[in-house]
Structures are given as structure tokens and as C-alpha cells.
PDB file of N, CA and C in Angstrom:
ATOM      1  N   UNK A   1     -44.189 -20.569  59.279  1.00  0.00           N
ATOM      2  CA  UNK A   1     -45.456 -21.237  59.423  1.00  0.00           C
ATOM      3  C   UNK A   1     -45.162 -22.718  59.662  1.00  0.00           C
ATOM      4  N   UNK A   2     -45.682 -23.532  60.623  1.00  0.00           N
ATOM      5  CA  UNK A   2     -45.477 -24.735  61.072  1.00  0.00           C
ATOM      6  C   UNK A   2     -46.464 -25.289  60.223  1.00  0.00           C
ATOM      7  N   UNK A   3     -46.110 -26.644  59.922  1.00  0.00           N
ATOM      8  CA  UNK A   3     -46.724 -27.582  59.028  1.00  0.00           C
ATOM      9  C   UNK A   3     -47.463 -28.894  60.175  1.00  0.00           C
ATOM     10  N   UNK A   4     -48.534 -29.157  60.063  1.00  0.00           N
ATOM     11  CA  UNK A   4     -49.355 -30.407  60.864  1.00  0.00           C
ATOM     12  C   UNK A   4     -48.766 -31.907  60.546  1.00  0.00           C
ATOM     13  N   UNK A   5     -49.140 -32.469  61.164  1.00  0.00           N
ATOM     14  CA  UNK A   5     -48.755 -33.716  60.015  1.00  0.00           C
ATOM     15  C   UNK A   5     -49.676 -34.657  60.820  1.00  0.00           C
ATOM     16  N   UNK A   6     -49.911 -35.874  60.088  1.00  0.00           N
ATOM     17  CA  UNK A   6     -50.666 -36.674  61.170  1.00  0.00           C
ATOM     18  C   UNK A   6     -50.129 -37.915  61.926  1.00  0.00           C
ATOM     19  N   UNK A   7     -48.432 -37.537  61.817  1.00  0.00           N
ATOM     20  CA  UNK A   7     -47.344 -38.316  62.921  1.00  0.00           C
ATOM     21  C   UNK A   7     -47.383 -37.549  63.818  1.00  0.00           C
ATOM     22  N   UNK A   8     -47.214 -38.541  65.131  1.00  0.00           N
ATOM     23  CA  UNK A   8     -46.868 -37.721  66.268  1.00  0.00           C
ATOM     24  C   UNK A   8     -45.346 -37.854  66.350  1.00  0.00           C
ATOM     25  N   UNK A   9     -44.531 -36.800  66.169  1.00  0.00           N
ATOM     26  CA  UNK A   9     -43.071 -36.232  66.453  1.00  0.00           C
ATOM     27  C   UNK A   9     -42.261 -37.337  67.677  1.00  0.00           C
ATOM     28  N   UNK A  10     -43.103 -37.314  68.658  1.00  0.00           N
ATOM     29  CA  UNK A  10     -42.426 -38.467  69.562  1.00  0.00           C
ATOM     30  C   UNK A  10     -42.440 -39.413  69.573  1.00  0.00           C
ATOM     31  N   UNK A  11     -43.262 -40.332  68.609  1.00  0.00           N
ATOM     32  CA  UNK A  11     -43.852 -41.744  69.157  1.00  0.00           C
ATOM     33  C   UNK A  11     -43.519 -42.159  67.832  1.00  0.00           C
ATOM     34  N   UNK A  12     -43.675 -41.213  66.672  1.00  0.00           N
ATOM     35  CA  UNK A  12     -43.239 -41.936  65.253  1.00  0.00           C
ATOM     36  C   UNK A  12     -44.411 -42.291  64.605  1.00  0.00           C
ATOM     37  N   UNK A  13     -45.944 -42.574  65.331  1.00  0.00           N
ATOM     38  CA  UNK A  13     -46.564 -43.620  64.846  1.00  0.00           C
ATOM     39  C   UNK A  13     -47.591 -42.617  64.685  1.00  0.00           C
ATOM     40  N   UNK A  14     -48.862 -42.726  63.523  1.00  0.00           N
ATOM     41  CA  UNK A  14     -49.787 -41.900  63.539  1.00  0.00           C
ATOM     42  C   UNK A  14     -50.666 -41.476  64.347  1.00  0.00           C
ATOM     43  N   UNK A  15     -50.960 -40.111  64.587  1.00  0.00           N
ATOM     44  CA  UNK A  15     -52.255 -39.616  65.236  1.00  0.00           C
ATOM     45  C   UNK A  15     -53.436 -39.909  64.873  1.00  0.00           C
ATOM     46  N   UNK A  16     -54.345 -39.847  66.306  1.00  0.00           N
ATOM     47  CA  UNK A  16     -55.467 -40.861  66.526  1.00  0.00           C
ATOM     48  C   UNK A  16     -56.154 -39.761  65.851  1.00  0.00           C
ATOM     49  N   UNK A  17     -57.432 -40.103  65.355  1.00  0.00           N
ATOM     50  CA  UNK A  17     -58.155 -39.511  64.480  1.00  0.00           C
ATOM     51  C   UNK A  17     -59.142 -38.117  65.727  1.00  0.00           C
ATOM     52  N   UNK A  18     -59.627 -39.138  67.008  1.00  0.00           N
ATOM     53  CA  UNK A  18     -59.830 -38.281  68.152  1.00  0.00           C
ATOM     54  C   UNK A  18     -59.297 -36.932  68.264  1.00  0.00           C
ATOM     55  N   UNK A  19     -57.962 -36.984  67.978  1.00  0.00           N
ATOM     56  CA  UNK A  19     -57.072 -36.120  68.644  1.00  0.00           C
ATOM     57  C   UNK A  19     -57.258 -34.933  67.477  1.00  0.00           C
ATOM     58  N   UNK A  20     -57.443 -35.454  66.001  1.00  0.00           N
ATOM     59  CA  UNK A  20     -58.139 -33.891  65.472  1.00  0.00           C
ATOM     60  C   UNK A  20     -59.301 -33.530  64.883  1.00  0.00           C
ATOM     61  N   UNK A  21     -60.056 -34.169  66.111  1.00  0.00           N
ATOM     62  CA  UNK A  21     -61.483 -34.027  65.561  1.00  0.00           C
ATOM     63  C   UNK A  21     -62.190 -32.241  66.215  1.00  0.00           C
ATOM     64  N   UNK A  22     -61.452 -32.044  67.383  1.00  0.00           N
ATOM     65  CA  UNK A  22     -62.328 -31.041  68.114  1.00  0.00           C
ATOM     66  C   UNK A  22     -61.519 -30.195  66.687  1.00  0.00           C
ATOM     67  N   UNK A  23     -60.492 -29.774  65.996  1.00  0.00           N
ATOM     68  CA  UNK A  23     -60.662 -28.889  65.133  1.00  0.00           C
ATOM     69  C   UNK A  23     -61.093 -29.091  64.073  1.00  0.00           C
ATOM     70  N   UNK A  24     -61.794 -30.168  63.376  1.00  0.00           N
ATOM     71  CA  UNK A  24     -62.896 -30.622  62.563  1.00  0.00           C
ATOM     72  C   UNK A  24     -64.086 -29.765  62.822  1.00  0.00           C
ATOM     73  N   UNK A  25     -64.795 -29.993  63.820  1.00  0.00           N
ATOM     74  CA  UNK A  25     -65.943 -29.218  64.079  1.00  0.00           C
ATOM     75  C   UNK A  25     -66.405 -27.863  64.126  1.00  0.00           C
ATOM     76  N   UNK A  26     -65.335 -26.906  64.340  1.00  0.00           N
ATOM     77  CA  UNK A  26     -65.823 -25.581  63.223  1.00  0.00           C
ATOM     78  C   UNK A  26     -66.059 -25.625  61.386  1.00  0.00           C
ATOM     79  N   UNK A  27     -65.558 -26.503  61.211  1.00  0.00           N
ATOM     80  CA  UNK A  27     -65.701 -26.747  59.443  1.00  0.00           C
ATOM     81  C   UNK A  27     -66.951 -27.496  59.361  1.00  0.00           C
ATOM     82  N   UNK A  28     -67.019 -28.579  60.437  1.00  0.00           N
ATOM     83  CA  UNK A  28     -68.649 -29.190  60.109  1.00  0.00           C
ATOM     84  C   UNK A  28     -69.482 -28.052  60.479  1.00  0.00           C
ATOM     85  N   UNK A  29     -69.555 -27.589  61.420  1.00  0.00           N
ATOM     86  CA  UNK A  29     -70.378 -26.394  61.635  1.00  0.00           C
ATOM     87  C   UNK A  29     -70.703 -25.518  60.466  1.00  0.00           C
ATOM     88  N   UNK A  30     -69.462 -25.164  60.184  1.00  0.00           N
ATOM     89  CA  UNK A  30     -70.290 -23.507  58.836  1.00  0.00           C
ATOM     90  C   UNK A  30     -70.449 -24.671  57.462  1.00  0.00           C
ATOM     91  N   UNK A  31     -70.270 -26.118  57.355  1.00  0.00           N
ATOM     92  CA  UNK A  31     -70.935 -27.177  55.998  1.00  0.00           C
ATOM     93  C   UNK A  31     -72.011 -27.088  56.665  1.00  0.00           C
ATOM     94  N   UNK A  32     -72.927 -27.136  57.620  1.00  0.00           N
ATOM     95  CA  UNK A  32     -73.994 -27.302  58.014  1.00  0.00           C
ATOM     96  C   UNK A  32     -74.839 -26.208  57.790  1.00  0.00           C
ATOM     97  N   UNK A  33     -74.147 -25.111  58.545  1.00  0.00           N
ATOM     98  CA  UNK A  33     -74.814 -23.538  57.984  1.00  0.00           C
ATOM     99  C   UNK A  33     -75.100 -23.745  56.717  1.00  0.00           C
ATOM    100  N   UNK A  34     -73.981 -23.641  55.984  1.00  0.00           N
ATOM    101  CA  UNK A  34     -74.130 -23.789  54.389  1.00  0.00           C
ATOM    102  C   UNK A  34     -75.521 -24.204  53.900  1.00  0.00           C
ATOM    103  N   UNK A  35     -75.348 -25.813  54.318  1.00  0.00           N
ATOM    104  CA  UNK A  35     -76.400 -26.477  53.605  1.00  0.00           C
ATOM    105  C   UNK A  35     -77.470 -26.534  54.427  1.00  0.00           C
ATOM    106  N   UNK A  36     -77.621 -26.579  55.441  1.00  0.00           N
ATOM    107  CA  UNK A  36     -78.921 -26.540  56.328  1.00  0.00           C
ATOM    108  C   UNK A  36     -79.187 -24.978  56.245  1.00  0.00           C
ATOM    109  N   UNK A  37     -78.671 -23.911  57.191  1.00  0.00           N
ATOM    110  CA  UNK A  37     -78.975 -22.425  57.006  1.00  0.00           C
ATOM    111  C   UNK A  37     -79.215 -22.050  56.033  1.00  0.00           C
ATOM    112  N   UNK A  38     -77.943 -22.227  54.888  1.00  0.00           N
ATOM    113  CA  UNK A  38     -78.462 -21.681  53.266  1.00  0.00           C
ATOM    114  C   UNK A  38     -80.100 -22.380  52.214  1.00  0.00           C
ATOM    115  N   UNK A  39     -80.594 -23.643  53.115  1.00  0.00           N
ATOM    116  CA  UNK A  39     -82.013 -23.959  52.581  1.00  0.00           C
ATOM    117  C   UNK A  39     -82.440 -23.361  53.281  1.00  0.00           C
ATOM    118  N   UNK A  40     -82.708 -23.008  54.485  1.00  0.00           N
ATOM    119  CA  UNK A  40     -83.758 -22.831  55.293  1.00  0.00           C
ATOM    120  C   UNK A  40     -83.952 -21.285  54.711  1.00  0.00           C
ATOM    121  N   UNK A  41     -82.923 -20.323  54.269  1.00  0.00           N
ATOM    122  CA  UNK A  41     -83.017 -18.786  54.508  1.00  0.00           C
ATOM    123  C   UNK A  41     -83.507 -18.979  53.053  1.00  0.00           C
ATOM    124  N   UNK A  42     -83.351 -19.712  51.800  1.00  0.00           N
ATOM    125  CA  UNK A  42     -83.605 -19.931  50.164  1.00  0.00           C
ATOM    126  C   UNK A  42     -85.190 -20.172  50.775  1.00  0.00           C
ATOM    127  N   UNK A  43     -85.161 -20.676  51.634  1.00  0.00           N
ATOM    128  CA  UNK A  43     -87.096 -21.545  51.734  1.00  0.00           C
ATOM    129  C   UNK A  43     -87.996 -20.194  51.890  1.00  0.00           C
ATOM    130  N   UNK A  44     -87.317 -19.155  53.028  1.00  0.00           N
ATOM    131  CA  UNK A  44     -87.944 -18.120  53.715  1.00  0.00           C
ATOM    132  C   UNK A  44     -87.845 -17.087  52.857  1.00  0.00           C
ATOM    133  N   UNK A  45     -87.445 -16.632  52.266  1.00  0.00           N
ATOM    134  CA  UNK A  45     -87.479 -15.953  51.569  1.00  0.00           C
ATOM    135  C   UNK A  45     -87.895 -16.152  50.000  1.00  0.00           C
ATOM    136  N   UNK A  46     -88.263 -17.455  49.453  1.00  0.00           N
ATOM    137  CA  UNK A  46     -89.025 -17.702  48.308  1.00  0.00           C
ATOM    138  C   UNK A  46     -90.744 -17.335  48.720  1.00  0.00           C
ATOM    139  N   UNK A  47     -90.730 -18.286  50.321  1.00  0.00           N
ATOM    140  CA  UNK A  47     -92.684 -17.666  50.579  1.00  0.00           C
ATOM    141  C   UNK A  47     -92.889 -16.249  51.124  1.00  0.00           C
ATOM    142  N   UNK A  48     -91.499 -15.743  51.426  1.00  0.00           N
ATOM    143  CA  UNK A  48     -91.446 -14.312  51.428  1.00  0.00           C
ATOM    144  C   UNK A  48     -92.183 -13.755  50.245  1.00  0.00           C
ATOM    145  N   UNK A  49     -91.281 -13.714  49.600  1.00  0.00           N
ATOM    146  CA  UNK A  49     -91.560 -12.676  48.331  1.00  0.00           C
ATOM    147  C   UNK A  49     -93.031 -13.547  47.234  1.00  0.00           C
ATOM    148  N   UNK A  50     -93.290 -14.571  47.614  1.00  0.00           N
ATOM    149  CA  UNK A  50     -94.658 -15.232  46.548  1.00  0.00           C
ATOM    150  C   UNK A  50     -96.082 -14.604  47.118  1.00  0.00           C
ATOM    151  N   UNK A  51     -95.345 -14.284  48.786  1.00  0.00           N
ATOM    152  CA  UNK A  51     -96.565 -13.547  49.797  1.00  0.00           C
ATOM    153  C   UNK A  51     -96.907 -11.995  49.374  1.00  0.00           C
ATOM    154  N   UNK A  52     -95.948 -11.274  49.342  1.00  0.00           N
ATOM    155  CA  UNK A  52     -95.753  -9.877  48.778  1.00  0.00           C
ATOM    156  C   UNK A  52     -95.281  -9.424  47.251  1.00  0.00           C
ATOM    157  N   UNK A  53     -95.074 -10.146  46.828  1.00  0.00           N
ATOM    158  CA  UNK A  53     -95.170  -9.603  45.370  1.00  0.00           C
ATOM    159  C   UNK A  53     -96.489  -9.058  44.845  1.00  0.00           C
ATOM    160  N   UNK A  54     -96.728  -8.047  44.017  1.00  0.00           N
ATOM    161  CA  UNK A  54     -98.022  -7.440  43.588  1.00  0.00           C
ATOM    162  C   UNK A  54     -98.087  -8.192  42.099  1.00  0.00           C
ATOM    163  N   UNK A  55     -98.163  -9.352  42.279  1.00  0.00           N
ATOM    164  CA  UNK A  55     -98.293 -10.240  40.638  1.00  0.00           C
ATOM    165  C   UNK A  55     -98.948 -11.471  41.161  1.00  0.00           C
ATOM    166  N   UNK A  56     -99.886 -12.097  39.895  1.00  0.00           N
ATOM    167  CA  UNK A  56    -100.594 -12.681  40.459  1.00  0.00           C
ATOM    168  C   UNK A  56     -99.656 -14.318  41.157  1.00  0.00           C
ATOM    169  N   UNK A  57    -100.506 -15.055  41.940  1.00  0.00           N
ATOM    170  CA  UNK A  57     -99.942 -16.192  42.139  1.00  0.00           C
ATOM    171  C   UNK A  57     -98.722 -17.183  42.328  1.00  0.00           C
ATOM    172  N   UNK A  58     -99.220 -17.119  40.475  1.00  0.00           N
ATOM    173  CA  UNK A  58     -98.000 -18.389  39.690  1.00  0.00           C
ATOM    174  C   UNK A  58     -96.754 -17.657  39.561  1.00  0.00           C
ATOM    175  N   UNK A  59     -96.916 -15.795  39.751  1.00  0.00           N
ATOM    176  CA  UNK A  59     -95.783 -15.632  38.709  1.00  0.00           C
ATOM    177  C   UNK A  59     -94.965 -15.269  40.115  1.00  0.00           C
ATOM    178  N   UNK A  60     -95.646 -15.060  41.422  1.00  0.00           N
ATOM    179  CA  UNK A  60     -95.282 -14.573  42.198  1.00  0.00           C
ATOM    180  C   UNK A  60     -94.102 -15.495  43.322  1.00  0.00           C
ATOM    181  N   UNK A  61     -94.902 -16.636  42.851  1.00  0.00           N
ATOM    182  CA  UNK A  61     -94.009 -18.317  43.714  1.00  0.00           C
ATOM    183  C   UNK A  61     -92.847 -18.555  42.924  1.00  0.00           C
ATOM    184  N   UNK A  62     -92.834 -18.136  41.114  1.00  0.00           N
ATOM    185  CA  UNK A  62     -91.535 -18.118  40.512  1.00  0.00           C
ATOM    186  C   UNK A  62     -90.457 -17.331  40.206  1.00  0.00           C
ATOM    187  N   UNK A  63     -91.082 -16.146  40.870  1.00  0.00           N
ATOM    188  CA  UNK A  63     -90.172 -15.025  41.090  1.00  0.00           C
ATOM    189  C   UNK A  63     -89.391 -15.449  42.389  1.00  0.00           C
ATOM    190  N   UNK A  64     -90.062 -15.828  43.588  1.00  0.00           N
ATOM    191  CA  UNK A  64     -89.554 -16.234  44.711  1.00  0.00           C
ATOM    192  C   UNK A  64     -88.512 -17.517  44.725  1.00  0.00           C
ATOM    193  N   UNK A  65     -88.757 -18.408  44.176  1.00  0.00           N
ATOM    194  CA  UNK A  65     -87.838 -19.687  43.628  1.00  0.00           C
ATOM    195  C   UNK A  65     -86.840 -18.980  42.728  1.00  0.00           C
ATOM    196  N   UNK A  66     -87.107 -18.079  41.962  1.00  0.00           N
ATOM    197  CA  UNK A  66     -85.920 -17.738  40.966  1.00  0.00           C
ATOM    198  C   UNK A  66     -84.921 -16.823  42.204  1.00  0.00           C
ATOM    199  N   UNK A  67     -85.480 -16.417  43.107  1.00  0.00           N
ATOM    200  CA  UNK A  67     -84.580 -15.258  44.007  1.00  0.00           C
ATOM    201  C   UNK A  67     -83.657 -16.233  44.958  1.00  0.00           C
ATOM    202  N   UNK A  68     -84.534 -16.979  45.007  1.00  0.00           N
ATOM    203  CA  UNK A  68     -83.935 -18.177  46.207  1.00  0.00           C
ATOM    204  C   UNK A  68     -82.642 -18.378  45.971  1.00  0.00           C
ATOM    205  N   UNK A  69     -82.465 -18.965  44.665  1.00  0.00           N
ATOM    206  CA  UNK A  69     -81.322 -19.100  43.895  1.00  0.00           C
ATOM    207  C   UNK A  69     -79.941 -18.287  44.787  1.00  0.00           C
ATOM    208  N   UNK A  70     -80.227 -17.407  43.891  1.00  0.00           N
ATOM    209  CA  UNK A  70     -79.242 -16.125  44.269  1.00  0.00           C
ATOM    210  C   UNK A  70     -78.904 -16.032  46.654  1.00  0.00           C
ATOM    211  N   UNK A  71     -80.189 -16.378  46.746  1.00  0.00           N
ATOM    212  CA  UNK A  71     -79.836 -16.274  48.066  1.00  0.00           C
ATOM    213  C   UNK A  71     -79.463 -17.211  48.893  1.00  0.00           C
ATOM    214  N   UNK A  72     -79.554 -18.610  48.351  1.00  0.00           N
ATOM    215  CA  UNK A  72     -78.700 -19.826  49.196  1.00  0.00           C
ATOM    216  C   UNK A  72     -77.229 -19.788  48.412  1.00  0.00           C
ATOM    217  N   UNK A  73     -76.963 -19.350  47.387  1.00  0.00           N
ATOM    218  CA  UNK A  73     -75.594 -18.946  46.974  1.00  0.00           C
ATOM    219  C   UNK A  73     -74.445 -17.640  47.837  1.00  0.00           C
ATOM    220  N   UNK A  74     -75.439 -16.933  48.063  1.00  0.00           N
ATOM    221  CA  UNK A  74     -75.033 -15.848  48.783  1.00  0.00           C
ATOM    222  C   UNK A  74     -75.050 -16.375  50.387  1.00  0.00           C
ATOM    223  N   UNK A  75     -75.937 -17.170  51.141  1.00  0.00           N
ATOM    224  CA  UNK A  75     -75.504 -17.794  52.653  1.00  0.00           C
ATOM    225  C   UNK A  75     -74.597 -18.937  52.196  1.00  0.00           C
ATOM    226  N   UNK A  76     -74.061 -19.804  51.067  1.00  0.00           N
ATOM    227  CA  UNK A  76     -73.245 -20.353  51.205  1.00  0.00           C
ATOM    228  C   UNK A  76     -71.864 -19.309  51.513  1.00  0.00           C
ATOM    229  N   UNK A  77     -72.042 -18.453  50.283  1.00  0.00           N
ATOM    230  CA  UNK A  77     -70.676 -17.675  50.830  1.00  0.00           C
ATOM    231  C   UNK A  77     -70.574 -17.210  52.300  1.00  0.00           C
ATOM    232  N   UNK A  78     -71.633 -16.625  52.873  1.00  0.00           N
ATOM    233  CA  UNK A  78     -71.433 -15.905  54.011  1.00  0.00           C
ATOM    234  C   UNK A  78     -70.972 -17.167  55.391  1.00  0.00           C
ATOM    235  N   UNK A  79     -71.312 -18.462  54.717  1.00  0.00           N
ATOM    236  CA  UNK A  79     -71.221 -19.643  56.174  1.00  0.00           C
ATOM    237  C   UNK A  79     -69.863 -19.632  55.897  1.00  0.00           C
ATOM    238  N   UNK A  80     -69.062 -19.668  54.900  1.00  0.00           N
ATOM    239  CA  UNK A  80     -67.686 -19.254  54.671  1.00  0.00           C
ATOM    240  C   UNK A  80     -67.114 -18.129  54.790  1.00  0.00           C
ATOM    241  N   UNK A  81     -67.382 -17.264  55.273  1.00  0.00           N
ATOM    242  CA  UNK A  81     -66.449 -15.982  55.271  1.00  0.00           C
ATOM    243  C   UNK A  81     -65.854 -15.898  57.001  1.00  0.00           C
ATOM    244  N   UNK A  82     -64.735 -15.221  56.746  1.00  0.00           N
ATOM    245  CA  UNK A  82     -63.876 -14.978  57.967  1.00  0.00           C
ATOM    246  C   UNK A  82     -64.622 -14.601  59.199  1.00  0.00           C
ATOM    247  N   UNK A  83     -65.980 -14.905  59.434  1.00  0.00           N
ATOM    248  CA  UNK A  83     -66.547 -14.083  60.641  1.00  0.00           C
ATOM    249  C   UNK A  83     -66.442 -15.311  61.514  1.00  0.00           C
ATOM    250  N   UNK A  84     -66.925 -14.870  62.844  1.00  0.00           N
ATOM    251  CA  UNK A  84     -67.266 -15.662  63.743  1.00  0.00           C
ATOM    252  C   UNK A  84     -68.004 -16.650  63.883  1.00  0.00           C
ATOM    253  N   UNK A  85     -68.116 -17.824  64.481  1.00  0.00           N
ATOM    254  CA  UNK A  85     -69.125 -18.888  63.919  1.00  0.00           C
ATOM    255  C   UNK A  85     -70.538 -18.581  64.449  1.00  0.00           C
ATOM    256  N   UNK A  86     -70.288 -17.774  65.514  1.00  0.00           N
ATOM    257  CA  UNK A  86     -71.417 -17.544  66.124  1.00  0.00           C
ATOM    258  C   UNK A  86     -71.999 -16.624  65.197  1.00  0.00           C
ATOM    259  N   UNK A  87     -71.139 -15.948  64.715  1.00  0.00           N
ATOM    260  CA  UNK A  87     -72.168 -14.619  63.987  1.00  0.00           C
ATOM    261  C   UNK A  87     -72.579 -15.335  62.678  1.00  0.00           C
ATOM    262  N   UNK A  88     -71.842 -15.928  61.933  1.00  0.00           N
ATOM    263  CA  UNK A  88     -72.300 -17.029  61.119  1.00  0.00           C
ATOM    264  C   UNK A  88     -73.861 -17.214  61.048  1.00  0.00           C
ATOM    265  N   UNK A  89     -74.445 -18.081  62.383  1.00  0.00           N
ATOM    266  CA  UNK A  89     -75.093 -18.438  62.712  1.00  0.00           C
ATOM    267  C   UNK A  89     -76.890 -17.576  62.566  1.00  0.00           C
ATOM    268  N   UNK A  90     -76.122 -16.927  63.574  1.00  0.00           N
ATOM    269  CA  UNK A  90     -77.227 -15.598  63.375  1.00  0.00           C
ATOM    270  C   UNK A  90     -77.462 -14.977  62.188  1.00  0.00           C
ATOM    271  N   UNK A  91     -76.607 -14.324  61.516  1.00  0.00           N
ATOM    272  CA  UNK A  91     -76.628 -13.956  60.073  1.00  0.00           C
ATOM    273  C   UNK A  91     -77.601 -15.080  59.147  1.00  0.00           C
ATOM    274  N   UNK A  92     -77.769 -16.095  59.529  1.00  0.00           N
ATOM    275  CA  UNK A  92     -78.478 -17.428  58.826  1.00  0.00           C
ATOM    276  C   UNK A  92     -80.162 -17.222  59.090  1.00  0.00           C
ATOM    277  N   UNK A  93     -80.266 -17.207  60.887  1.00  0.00           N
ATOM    278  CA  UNK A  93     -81.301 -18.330  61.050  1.00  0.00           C
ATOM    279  C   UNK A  93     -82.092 -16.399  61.498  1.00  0.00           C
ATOM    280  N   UNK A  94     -81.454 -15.478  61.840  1.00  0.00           N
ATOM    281  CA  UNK A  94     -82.434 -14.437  62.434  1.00  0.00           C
ATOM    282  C   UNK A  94     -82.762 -13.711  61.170  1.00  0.00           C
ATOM    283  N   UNK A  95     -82.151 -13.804  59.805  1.00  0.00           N
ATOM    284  CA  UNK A  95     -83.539 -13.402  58.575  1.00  0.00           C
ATOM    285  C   UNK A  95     -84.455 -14.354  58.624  1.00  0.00           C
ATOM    286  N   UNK A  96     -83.992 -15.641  58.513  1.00  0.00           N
ATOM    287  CA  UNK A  96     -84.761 -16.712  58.506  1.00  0.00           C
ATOM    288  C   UNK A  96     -86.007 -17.069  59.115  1.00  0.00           C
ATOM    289  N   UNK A  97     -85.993 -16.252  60.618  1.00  0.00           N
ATOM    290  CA  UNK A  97     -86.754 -16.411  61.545  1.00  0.00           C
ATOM    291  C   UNK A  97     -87.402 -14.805  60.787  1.00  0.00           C
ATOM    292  N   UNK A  98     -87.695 -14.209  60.644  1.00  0.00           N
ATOM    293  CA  UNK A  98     -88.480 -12.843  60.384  1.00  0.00           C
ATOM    294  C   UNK A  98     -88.406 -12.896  59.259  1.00  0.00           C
ATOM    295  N   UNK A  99     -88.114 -13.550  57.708  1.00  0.00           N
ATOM    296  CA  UNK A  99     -88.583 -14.136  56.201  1.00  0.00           C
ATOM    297  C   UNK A  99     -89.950 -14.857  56.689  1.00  0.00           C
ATOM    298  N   UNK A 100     -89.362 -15.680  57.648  1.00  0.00           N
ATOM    299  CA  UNK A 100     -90.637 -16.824  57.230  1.00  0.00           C
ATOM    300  C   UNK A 100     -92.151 -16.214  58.174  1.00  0.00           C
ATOM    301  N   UNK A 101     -91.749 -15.698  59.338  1.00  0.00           N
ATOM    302  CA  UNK A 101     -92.847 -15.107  59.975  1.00  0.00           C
ATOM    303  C   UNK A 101     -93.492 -13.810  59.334  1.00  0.00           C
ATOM    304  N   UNK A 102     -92.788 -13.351  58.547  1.00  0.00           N
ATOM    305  CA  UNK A 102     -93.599 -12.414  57.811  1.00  0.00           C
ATOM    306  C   UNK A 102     -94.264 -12.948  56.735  1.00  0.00           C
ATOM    307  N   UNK A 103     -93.722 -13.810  56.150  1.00  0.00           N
ATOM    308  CA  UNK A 103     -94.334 -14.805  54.999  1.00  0.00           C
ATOM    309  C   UNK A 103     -95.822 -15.451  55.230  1.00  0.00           C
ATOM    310  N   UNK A 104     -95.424 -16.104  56.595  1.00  0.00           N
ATOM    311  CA  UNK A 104     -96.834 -16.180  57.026  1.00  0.00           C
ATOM    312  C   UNK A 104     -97.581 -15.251  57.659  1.00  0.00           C
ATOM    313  N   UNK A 105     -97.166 -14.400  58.107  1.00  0.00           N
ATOM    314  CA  UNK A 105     -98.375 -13.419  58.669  1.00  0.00           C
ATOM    315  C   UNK A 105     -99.054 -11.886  57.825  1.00  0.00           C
ATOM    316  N   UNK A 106     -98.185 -12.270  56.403  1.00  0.00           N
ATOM    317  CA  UNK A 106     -98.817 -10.908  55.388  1.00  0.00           C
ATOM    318  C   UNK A 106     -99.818 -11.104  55.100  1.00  0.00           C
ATOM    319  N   UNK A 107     -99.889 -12.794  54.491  1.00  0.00           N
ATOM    320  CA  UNK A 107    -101.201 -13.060  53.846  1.00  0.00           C
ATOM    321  C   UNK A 107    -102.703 -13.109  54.698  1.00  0.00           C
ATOM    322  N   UNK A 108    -102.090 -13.877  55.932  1.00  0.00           N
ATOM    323  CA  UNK A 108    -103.383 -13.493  56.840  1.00  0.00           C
ATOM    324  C   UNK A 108    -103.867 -12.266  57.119  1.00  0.00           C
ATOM    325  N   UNK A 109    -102.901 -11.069  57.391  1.00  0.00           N
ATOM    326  CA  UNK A 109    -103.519 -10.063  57.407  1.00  0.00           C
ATOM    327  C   UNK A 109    -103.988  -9.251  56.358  1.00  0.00           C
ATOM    328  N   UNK A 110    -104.161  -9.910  55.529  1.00  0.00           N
ATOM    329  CA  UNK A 110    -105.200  -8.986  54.243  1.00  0.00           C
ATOM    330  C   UNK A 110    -103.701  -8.073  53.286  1.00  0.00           C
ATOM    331  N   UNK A 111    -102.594  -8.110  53.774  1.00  0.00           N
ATOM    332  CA  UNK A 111    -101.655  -7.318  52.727  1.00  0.00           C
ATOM    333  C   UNK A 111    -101.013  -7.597  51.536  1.00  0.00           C
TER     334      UNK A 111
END
């Protein structure tokens, strides 16, 4: 296994910060998932379940906040796991996108 270093081998003198930034940016990417994807899917799925729970109201918005929990813990892990960044991605924002549109469209329809 070859070791990095942030000398360049020929020149002696340190590497430009430029030079390892393009492999920086898959790691900013899934910190972003993390913390941006993992709120957004905790958000959608708290007015998820406060929409459909068969309890009244109050108990129904703290059941949903208490679940949230568990589920921006669980997309932090998943923005970290060995998959693809792309699939990453999707795995995030396409519950996200059908949490929150069902969230809003149960209550309007009378369910």
C-alpha cells in the first residue's frame, strides 16, 4: 500500500493544496448528505408520521420528532457507507421527496 504525503517526490517542496482538492470533494459531498440529506429526510418523515398517526395532535408531532431521531442517525450512517455517491444521494432525497409529499397531501385529503 503506497503512502500520500503532501511533498512532491521531485521538487522536495510541498503540494499545492489545489492539487488535492478534486479528492476532497467526494468527502464534502456525503458531510453534506449527512447533514443537509440527513435533516431534510429527519424533517420528512417527522410531518410524515404527525400526519398519519391515529393519536391525537400533540402526541402525534412527538412521536414524529422522537422517530426523527433514529432516522437522521440512520442517513448519517447510510451518507457513509461504501455505496456510490450517486446512490448515496438518491437513497437521501427520493424518501425525502415522497415523506414530505405524502405528509402534505394525507391531511388534505381527509385521511
Amino acid at each position: 500500500m503506497t503512502r500520500t504525503s503532501n511533498i512532491d517526490a521531485e521538487r522536495g517542496r510541498p503540494r499545492r493544496a489545489a492539487a488535492r482538492a478534486p479528492r476532497a470533494l467526494p468527502l464534502l459531498s456525503r458531510v453534506l448528505a449527512a447533514i443537509l440529506g440527513g435533516y431534510l429526510l429527519a424533517s420528512a418523515a417527522a410531518v410524515f408520521l404527525a400526519a398519519v398517526l391515529p393519536t391525537g395532535r400533540a402526541e402525534g408531532v412527538l412521536a414524529g420528532m422522537q422517530f426523527s431521531f433514529a432516522v437522521y442517525t440512520g442517513a448519517v450512517i447510510w451518507a457513509f457507507s461504501p455505496v456510490a455517491l450517486s446512490r448515496v444521494w438518491a437513497g437521501l432525497l427520493l424518501p425525502t421527496g415522497l415523506l414530505a409529499a405524502s405528509g402534505w397531501l394525507l391531511p388534505r385529503a381527509g385521511v
